[in-house]
C-alpha atoms as a PDB file:
ATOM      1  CA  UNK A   1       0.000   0.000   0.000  1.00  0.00           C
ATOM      2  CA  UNK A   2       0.765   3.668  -0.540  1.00  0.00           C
ATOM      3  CA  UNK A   3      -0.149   6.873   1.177  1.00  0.00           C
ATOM      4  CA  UNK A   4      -0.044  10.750   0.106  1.00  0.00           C
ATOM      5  CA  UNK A   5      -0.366  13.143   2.708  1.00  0.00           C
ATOM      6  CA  UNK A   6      -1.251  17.123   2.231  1.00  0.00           C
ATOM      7  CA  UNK A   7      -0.795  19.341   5.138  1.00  0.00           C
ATOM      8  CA  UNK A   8      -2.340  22.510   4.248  1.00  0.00           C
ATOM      9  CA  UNK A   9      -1.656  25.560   6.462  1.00  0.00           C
ATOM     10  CA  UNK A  10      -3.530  29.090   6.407  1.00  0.00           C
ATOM     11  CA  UNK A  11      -7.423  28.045   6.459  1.00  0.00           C
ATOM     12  CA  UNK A  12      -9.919  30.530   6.402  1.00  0.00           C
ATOM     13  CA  UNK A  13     -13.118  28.563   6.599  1.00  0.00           C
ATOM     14  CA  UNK A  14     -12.349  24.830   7.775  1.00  0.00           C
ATOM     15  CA  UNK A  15     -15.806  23.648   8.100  1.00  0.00           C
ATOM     16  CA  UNK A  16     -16.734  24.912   4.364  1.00  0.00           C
ATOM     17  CA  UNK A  17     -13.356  23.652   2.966  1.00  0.00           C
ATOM     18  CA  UNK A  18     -14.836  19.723   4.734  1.00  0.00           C
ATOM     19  CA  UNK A  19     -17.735  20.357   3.220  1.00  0.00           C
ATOM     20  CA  UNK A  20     -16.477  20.848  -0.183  1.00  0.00           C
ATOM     21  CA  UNK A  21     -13.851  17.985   0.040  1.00  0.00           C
ATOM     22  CA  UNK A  22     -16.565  15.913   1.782  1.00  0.00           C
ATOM     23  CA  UNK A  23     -18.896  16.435  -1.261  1.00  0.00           C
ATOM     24  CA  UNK A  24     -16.339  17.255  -4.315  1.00  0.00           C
ATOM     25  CA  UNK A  25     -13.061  15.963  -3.731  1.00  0.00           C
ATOM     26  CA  UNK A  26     -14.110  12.233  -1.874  1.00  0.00           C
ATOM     27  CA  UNK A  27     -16.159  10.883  -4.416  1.00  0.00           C
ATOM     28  CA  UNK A  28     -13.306  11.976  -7.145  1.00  0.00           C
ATOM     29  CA  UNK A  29     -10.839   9.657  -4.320  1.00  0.00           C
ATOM     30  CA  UNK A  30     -13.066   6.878  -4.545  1.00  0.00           C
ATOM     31  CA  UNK A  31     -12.966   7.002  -8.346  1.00  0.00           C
ATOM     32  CA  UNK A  32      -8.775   6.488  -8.556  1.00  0.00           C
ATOM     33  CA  UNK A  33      -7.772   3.043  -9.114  1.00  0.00           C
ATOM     34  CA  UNK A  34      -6.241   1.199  -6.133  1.00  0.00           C
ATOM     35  CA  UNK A  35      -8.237   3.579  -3.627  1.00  0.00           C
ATOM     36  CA  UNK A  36      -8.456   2.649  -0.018  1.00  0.00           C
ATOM     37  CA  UNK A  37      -9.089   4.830   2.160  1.00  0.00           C
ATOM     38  CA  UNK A  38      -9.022   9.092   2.096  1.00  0.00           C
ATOM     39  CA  UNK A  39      -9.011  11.358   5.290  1.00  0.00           C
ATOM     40  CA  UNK A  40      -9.844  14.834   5.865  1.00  0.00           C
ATOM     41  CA  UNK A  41      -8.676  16.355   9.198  1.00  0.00           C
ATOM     42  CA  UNK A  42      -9.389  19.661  10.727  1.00  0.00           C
ATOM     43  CA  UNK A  43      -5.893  19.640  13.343  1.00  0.00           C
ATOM     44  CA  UNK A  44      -6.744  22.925  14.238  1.00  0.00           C
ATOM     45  CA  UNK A  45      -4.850  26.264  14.039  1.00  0.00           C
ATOM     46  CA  UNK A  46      -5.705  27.409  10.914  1.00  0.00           C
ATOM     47  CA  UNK A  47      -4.592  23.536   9.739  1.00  0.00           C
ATOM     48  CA  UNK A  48      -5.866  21.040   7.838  1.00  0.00           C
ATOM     49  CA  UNK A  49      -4.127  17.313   6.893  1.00  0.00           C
ATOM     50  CA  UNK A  50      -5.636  15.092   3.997  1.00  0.00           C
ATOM     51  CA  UNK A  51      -4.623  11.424   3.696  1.00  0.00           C
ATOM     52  CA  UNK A  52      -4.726   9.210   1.091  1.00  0.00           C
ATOM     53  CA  UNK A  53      -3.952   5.297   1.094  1.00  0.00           C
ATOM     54  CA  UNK A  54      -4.039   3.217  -2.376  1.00  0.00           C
ATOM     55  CA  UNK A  55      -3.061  -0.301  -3.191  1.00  0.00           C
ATOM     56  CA  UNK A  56      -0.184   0.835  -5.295  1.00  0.00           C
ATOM     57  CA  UNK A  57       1.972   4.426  -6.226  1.00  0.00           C
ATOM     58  CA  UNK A  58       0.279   4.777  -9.068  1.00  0.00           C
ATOM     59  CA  UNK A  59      -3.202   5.461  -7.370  1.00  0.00           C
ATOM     60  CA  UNK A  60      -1.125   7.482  -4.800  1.00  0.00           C
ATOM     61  CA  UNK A  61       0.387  10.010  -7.211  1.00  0.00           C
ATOM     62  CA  UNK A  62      -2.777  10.195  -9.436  1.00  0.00           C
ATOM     63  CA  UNK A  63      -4.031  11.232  -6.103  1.00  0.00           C
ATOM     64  CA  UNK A  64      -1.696  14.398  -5.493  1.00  0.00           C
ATOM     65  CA  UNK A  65      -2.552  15.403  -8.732  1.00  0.00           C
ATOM     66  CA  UNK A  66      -6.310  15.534  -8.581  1.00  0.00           C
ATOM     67  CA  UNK A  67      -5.996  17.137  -5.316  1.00  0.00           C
ATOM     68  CA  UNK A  68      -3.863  19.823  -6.900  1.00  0.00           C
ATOM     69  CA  UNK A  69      -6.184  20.099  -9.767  1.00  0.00           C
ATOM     70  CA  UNK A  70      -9.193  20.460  -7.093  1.00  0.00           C
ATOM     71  CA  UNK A  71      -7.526  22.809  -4.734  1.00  0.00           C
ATOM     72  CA  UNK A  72      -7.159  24.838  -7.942  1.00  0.00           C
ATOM     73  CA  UNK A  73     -10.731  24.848  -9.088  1.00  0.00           C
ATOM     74  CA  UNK A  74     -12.552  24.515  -6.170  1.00  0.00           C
ATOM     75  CA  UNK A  75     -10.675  25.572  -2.744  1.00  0.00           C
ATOM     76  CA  UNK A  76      -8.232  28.560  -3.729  1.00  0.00           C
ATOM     77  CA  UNK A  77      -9.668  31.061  -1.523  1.00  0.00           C
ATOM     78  CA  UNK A  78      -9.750  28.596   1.280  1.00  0.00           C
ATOM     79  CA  UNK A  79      -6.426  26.994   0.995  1.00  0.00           C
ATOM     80  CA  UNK A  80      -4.130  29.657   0.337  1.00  0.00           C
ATOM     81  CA  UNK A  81      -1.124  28.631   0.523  1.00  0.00           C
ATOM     82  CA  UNK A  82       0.553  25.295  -1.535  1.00  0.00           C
ATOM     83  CA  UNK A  83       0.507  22.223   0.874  1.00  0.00           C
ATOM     84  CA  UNK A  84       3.417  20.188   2.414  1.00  0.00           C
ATOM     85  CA  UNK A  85       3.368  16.610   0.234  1.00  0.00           C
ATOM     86  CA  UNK A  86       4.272  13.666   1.615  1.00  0.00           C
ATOM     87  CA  UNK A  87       4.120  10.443   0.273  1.00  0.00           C
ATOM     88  CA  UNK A  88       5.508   6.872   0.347  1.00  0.00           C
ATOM     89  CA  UNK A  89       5.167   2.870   0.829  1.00  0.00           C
ATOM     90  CA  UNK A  90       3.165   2.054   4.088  1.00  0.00           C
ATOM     91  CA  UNK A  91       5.319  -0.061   5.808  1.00  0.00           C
ATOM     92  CA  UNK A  92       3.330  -0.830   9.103  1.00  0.00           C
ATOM     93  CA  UNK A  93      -0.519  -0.595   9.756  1.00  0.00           C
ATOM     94  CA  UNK A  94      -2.848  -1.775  11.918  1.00  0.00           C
END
């Protein structure tokens, strides 16, 4: 399995920006292939962390990109500023 993680910093409306993941960018998720799992955290602080798990890189990277391409389109105003990527082979889980 493989995970992407965004960290996006400099909120300005957290519960609209779950709303519009919740009903925009989660079905889009669902639609990559390899998709396991997607979460959309509120961490506080102006902070928000999005996670992504897929059976293999492919759906992993396919997934940075859409969220890029969403962010964009959809979430510029409420994500300001470009997130901290992460991503990589899970090599533990429970």
């Amino acid at each position: 399995m493989y995970a992407a993680i965004r960290r996006y910093e400099g909120v300005t409306d957290s519960a609209e920006a779950a709303r519009l993941v919740n009903e925009g960018f989660v079905p889009l998720m669902r639609q990559v292939p390899g998709f396991v799992a997607y979460y959309w955290i509120d961490t506080g602080d102006g902070a928000m962390v999005s996670t992504s798990v897929f059976q293999d890189q492919a759906g992993a990277d396919e997934s940075i990109a859409r969220a890029a391409d969403f962010v964009r389109d959809n979430l510029a105003s409420l994500l300001p500023h470009p997130p901290q990527v992460m991503a990589g082979e899970v090599v533990a889980s429970a």
